[in-house]
Protein backbone atom coordinates (compact mmCIF):
# COMPACT_ATOMS: atom_id res chain seq x y z
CA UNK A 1 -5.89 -15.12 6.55
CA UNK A 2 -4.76 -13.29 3.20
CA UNK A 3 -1.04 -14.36 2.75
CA UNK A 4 1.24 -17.13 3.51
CA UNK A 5 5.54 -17.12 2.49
CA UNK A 6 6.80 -20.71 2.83
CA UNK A 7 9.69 -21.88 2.52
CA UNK A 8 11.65 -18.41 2.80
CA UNK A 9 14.70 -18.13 4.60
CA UNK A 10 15.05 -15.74 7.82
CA UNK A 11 18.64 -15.26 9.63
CA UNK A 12 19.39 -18.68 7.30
CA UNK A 13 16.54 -21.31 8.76
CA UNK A 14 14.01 -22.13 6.41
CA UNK A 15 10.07 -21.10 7.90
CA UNK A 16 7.39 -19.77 6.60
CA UNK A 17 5.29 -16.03 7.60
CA UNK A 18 1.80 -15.99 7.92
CA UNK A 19 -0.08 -12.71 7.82
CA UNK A 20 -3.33 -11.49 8.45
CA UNK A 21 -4.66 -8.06 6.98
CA UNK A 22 -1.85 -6.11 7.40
CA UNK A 23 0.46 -7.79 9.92
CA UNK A 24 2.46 -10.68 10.57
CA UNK A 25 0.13 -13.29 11.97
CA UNK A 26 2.73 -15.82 12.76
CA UNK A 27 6.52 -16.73 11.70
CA UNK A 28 7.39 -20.65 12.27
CA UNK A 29 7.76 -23.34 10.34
CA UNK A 30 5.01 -25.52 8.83
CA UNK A 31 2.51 -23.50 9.58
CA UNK A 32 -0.75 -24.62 8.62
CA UNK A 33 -4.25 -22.38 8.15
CA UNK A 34 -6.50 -21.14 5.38
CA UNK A 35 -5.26 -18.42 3.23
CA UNK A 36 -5.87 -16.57 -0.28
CA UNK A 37 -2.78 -16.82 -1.65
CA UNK A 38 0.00 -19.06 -1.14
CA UNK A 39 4.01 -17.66 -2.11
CA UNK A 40 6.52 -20.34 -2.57
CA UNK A 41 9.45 -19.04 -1.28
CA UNK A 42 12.04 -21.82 -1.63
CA UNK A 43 15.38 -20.63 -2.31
CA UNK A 44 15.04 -16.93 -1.21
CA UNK A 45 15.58 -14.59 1.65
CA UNK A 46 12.99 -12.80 3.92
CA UNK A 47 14.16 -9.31 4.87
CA UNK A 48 12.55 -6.70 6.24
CA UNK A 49 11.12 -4.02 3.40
CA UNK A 50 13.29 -1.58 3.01
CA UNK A 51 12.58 2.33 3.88
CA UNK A 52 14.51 5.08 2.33
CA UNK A 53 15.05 8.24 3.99
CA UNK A 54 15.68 10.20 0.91
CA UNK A 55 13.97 10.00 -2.04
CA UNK A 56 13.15 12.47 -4.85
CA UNK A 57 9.86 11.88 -6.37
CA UNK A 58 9.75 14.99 -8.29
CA UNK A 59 5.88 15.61 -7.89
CA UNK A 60 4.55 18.13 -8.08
CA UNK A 61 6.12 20.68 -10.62
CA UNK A 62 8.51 17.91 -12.99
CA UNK A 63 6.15 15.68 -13.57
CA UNK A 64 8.38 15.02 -16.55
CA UNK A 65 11.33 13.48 -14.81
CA UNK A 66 9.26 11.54 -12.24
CA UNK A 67 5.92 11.46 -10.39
CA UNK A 68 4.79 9.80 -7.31
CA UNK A 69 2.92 6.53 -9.11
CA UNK A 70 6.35 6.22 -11.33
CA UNK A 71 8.42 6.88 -8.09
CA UNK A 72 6.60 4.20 -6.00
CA UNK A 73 7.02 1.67 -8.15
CA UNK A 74 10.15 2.14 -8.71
CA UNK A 75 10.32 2.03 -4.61
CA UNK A 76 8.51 -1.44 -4.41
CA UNK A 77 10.23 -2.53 -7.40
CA UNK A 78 13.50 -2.23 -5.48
CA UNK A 79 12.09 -4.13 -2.54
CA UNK A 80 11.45 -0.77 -0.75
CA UNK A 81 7.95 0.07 1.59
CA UNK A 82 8.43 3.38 2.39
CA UNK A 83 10.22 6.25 0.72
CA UNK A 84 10.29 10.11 2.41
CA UNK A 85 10.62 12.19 -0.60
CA UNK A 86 12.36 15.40 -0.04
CA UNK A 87 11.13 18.91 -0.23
CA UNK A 88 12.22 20.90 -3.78
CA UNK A 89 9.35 20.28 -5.64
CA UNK A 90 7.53 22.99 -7.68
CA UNK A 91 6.35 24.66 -5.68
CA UNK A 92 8.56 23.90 -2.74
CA UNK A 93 7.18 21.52 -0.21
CA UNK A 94 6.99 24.11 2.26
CA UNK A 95 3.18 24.47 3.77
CA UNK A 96 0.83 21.90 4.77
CA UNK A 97 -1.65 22.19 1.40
CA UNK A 98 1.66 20.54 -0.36
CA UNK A 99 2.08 18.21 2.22
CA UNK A 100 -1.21 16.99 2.16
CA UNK A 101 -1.16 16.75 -1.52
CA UNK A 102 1.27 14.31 -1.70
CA UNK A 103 -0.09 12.45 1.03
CA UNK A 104 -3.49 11.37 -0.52
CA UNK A 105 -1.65 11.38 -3.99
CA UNK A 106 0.43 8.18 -2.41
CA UNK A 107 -2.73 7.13 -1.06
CA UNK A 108 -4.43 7.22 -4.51
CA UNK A 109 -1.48 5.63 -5.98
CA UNK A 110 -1.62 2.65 -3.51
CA UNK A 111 2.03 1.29 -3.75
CA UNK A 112 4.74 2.45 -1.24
CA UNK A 113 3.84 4.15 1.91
CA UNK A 114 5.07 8.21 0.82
CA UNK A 115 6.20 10.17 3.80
CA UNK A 116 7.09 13.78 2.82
CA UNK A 117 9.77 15.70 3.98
CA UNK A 118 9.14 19.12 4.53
CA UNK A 119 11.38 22.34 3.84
CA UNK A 120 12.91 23.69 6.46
CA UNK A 121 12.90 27.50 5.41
CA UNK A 122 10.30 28.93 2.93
CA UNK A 123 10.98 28.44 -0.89
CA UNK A 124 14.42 26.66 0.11
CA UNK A 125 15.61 30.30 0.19
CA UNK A 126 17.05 30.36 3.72
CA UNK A 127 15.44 33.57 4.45
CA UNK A 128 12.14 32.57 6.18
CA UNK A 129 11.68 29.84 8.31
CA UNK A 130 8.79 27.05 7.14
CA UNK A 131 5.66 26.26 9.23
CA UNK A 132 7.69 22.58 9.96
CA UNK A 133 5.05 21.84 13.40
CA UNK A 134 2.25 22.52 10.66
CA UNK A 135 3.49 20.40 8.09
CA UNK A 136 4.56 17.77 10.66
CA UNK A 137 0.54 17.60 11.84
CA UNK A 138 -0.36 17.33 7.88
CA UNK A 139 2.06 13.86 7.64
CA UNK A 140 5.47 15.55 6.82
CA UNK A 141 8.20 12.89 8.92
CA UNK A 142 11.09 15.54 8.82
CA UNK A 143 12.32 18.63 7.98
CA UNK A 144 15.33 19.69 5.00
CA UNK A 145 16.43 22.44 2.45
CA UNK A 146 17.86 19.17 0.32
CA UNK A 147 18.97 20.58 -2.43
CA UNK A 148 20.53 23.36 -0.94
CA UNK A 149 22.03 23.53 2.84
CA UNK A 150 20.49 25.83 5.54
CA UNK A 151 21.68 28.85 4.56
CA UNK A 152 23.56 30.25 7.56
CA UNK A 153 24.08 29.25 10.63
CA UNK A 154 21.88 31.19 12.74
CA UNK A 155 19.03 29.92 10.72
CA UNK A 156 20.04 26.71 11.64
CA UNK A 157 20.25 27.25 15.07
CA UNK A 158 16.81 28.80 15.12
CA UNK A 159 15.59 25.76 13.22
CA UNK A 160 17.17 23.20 15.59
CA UNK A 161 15.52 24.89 18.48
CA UNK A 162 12.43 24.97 17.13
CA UNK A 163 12.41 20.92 15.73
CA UNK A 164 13.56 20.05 19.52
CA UNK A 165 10.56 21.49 20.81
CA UNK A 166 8.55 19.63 18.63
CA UNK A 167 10.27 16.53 18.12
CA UNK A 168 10.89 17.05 14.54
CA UNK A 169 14.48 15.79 12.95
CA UNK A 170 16.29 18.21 10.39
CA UNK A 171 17.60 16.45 7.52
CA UNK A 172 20.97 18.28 6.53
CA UNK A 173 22.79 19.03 3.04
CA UNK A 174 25.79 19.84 3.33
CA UNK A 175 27.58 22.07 0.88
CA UNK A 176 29.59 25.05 1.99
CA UNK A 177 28.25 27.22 -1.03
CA UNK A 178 31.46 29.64 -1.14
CA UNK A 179 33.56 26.76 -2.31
CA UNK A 180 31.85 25.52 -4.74
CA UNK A 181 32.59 27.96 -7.66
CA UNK A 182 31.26 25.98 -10.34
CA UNK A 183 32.59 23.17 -9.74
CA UNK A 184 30.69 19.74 -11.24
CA UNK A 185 33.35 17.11 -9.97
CA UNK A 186 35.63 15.86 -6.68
CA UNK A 187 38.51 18.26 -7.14
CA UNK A 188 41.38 16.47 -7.40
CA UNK A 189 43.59 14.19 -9.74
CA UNK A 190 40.68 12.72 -12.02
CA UNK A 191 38.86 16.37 -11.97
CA UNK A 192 42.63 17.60 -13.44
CA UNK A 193 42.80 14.22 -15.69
CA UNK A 194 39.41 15.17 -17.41
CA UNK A 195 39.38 19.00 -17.43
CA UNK A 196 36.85 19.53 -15.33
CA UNK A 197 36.02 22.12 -12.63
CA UNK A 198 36.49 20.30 -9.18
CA UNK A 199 34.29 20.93 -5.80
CA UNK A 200 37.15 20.45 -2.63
CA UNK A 201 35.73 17.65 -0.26
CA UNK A 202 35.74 20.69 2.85
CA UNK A 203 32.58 21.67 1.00
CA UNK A 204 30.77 19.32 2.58
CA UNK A 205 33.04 18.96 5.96
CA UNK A 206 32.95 22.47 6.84
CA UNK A 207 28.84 22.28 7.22
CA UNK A 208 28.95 18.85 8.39
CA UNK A 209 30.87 20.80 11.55
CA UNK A 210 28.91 23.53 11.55
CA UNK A 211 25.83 21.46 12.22
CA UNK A 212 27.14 19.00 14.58
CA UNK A 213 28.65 22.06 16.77
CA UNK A 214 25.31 23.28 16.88
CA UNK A 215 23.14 20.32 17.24
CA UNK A 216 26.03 19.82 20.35
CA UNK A 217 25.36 23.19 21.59
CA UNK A 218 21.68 22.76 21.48
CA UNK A 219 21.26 19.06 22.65
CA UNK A 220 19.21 18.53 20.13
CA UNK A 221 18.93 16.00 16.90
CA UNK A 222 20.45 16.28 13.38
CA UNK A 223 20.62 13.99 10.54
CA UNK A 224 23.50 14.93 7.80
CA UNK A 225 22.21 13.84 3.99
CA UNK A 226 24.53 11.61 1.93
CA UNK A 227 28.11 11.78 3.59
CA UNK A 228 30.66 10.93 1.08
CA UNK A 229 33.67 12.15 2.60
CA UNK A 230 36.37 10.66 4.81
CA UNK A 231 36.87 13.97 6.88
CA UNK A 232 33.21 13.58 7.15
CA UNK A 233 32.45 10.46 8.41
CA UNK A 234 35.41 11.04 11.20
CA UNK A 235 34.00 14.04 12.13
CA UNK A 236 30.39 12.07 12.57
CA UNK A 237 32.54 9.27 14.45
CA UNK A 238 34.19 12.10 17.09
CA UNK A 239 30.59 13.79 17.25
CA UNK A 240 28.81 10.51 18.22
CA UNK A 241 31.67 9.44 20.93
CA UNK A 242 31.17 12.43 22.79
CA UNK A 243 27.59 12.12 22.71
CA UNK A 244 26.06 13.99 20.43
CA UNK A 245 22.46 13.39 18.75
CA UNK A 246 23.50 13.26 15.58
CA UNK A 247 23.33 10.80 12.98
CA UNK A 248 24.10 9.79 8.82
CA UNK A 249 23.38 8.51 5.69
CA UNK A 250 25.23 7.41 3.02
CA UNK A 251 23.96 6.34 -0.82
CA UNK A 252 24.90 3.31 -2.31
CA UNK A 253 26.84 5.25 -5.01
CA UNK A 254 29.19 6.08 -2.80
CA UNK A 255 29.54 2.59 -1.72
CA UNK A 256 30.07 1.41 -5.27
CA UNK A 257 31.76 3.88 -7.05
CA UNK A 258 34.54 6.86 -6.99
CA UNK A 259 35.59 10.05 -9.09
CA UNK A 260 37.32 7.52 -11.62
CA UNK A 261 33.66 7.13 -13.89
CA UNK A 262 33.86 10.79 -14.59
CA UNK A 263 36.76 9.86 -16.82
CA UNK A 264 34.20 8.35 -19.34
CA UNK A 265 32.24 12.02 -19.53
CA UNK A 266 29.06 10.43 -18.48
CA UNK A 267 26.94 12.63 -17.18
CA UNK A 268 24.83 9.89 -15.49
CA UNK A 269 27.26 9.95 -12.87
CA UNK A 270 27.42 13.67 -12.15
CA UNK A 271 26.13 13.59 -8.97
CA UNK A 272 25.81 16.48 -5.47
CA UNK A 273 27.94 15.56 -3.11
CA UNK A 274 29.79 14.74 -5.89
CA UNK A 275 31.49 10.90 -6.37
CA UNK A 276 35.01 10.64 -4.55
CA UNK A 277 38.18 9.28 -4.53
CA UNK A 278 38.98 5.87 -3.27
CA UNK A 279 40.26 6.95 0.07
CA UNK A 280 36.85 8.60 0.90
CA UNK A 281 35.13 5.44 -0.45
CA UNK A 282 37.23 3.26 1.78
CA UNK A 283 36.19 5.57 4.89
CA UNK A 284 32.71 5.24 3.98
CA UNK A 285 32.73 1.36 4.04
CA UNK A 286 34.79 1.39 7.55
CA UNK A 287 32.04 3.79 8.65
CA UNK A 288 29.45 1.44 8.13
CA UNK A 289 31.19 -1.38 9.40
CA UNK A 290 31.54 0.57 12.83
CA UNK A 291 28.55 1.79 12.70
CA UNK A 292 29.50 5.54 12.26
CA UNK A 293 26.99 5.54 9.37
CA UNK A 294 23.14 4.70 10.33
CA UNK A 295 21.68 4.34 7.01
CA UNK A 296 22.05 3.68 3.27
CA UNK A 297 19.74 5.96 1.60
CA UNK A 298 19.18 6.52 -2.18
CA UNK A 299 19.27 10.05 -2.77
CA UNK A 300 17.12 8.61 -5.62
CA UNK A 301 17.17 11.98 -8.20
CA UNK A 302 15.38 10.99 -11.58
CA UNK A 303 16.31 12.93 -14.56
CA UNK A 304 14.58 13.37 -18.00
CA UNK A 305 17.39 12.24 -20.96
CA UNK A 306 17.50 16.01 -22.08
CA UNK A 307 18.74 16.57 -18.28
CA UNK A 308 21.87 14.33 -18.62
CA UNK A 309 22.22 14.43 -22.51
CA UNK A 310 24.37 17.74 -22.43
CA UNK A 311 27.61 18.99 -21.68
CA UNK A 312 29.10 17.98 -18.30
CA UNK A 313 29.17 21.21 -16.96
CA UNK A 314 25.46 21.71 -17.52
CA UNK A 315 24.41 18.41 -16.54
CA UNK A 316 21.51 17.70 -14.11
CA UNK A 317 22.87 16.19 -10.86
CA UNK A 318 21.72 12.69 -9.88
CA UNK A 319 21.12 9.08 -10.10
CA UNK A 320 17.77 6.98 -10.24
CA UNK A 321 18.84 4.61 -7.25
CA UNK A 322 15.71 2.81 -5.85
CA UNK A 323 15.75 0.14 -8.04
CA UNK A 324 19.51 -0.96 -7.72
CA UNK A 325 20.42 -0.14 -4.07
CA UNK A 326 19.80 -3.25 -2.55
CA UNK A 327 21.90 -5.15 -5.17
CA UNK A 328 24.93 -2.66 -4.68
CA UNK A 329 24.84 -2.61 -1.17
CA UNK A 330 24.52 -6.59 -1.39
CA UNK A 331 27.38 -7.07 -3.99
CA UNK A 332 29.55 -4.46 -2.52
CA UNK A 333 28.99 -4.75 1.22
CA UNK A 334 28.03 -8.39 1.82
CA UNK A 335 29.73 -10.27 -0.66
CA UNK A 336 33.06 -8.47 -0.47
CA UNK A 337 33.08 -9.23 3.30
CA UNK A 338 32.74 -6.21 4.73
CA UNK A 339 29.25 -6.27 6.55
CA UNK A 340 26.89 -8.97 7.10
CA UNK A 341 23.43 -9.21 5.16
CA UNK A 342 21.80 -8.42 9.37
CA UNK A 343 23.87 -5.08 9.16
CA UNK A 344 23.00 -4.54 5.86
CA UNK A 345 19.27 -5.30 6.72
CA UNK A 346 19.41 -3.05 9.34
CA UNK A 347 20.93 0.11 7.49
CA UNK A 348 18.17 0.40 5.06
CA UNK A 349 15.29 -0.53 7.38
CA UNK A 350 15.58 -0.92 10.89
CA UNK A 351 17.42 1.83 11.76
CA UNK A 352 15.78 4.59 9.27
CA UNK A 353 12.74 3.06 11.13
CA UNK A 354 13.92 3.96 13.97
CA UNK A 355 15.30 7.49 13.31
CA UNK A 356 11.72 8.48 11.95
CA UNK A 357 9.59 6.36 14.49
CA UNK A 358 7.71 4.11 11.80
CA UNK A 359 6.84 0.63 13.33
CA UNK A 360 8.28 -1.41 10.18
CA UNK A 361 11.52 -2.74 9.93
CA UNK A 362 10.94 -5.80 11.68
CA UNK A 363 10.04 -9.52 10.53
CA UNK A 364 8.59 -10.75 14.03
CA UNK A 365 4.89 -11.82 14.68
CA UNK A 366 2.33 -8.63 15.29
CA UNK A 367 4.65 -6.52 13.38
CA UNK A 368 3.48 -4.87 10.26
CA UNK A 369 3.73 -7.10 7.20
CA UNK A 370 6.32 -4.93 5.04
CA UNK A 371 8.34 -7.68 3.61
CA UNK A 372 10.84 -8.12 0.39
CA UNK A 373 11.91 -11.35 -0.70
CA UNK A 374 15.37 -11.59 -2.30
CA UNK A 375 17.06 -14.17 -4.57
CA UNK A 376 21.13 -13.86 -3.21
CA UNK A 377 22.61 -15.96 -5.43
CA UNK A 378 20.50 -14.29 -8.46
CA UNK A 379 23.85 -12.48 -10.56
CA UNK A 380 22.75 -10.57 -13.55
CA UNK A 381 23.34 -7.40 -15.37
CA UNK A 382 21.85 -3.80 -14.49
CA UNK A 383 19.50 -2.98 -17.46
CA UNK A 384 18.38 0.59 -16.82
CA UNK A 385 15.57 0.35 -19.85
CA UNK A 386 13.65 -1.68 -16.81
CA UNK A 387 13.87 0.39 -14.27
CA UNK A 388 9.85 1.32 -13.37
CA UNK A 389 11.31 4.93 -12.71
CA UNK A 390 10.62 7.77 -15.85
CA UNK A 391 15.20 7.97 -14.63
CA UNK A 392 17.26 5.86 -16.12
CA UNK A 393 20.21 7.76 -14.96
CA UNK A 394 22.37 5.73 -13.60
CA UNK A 395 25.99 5.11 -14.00
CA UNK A 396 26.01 1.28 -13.08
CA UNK A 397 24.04 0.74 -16.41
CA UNK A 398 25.84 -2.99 -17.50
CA UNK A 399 27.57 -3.59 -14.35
CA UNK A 400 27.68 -6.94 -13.01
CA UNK A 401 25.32 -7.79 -9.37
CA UNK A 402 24.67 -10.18 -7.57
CA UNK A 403 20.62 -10.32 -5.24
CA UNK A 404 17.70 -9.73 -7.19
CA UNK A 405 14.45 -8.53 -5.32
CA UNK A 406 11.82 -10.81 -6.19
CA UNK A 407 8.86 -9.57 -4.37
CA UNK A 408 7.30 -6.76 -2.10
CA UNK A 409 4.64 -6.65 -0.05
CA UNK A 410 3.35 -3.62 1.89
CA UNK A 411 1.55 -3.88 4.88
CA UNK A 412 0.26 -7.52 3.81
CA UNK A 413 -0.46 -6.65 -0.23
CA UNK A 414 1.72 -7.74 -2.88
CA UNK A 415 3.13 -4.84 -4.46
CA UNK A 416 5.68 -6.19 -6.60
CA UNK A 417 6.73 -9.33 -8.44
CA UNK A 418 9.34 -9.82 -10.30
């Protein structure tokens, strides 16, 4: 057999996992056998590998900001096995040539499984809807305009219908354009404090609505991108008590952090949905302790410096988040009490797993060997010069965290060691 872990610790007994090719041969303790390479595990955790629903890999068309080798291992790197990377690319991600591109480009690259995402109406221009049963048969998981929200709501509706009859989720952004009037911030006291233009939080709420009327309407699925709103996450919470197939993400910089790090200028942590208050941030963590959020997803957006070294207002959105998710999540979920390391565990694998239908996200013999080890009592300092992303945009640059991913392994290969 290829690979043995000793000594790692699973639900907090010591034991080791055996694997052979690319499964989990065996999980016990003591296990005995011959095998290629031997991992000494003592003193760190077993999890399942991580999967992120919503990655941006950039590739192809900005190259320059990311590409799909840098993206992946940045994805292993941050103890991740699969990444979906989201449609608004140049071109747009919108036929199955694209699709199938980026496909055998992961393949070629050879480090975490890529699953694309595929846009949901042609060019992102919410005109035209996209081929999505096409793309689907080419390897695209899911369907999204990310980057911009279904344009109206008719075309939503028509794109809802058509995913139900081919069992294909829509991923949903959701930004009320009409509000946004240039706005770059949370509107509200810090947006006033610092003189910038603010985006009300009803932005995101009043499509948030708008999609879980219809997916209500329609009996059919919908996933809503990066909630980061209170309003929002009680309007998920109604929606899922009275049955309907919806369900969330949020990213871990909404976990960690609020509208108050705009108050430094630094555009690293311009971000769309933009950062918000403390109130929404406190909602967020009571919606993943209830379970009203499914996932933590990155929203991983990579910029080039020149895209963040400008004025606030003309600032590139986003933050490179594979590579520090799983110590945010950890430091601000686990150790402050309000999740366990299982529920954590399960909101960035099992249950994005299980929302896209990949067989990963479990540690149990015959399952596919997508494991991370972590080191939870590792504390150290977040050094964005080593992230394995071309982004180093990230506004946690210097903060204090506490579990370090130590290794990956994808479908029983070593991908990454720390």
């Amino acid at each position: 057999m290829a690979l043995i872990i000793k000594n790692c610790a699973i639900n907090g007994k010591k034991c080791d996992i055996a694997v052979d090719g690319n499964r989990i041969a065996e999980v016990g303790k003591d296990l005995q056998g011959n095998f290629d390479e031997v991992v000494d595990a003592d003193g760190l955790t077993a999890l399942p590998a991580f999967i992120d629903m919503h990655t941006h890999l950039r590739e192809p068309g900005y190259e320059y900001k990311e590409d799909i080798a840098s993206g992946s291992a940045a994805a292993v790197a941050g103890g991740y096995c699969a990444v979906c990377c989201m449609p608004n690319t140049k071109p747009v991600t919108d036929n199955r040539y694209i699709v199938k591109y980026i496909v055998d480009r992961a393949k070629e690259v050879d480090l975490a499984k890529v699953y694309p995402i595929g846009a949901v109406t042609v060019g992102l221009k919410g005109e035209t809807m996209a081929e999505m049963a096409s793309m689907k048969e080419a390897g695209a998981i899911a369907m999204s305009d990310d980057g911009q929200p279904v344009s109206t709501a008719q075309m939503m509706r028509l794109a809802l219908e058509y995913a139900k009859g081919h069992d294909i989720l829509i991923c949903s952004h959701c930004e009320e354009k009409s509000l946004i009037n240039d706005g770059v911030v949370n509107e509200g006291e810090n947006a006033t404090k610092a003189g910038l233009k603010g985006i009300p939080s009803s932005a995101e709420d009043i499509i948030i609505a708008r999609d879980v009327i219809l997916a209500e309407m329609l009996d059919a699925k919908v996933h809503i991108c990066h909630v980061s709103t209170a309003s929002g996450v009680q309007l998920i919470r109604e929606a899922k008590a009275r049955g309907v197939k919806v369900s969330c993400e949020t990213c871990p910089h909404y976990i960690a952090g609020t509208d108050e790090l705009i108050l430094t200028y630094d555009t690293d942590s311009k971000v769309n949905p933009p950062l918000r208050t403390q109130y929404d941030r406190q909602a967020i963590l009571r919606g993943l302790a209830d379970g009203t959020i499914d996932v933590i997803a990155t929203d991983h957006a990579p910029h080039h410096y020149e895209d963040k070294n400008v004025d606030f207002s003309q600032a590139a959105n986003g933050i490179s988040g594979l590579e520090t998710a799983f110590a945010l999540g950890y430091t601000y979920l686990v150790e402050k009490g309000i999740i366990t390391l299982d529920r954590l565990s399960e909101l960035m694998s099992a249950v994005p797993a299980r929302l896209l239908g990949l067989e990963c996200g479990k540690l149990q013999a015959g399952g596919l060997a997508d494991i991370t080890l972590v080191d939870l009592d590792k504390e150290y300092l977040i050094n964005s010069e080593n992230f394995k992303s071309k982004g180093k945009n990230t506004p946690f640059d210097g903060w204090k965290v506490k579990g370090k991913v130590c290794l990956t392994v994808v479908e029983g290969q070593i991908k990454y060691r720390a």
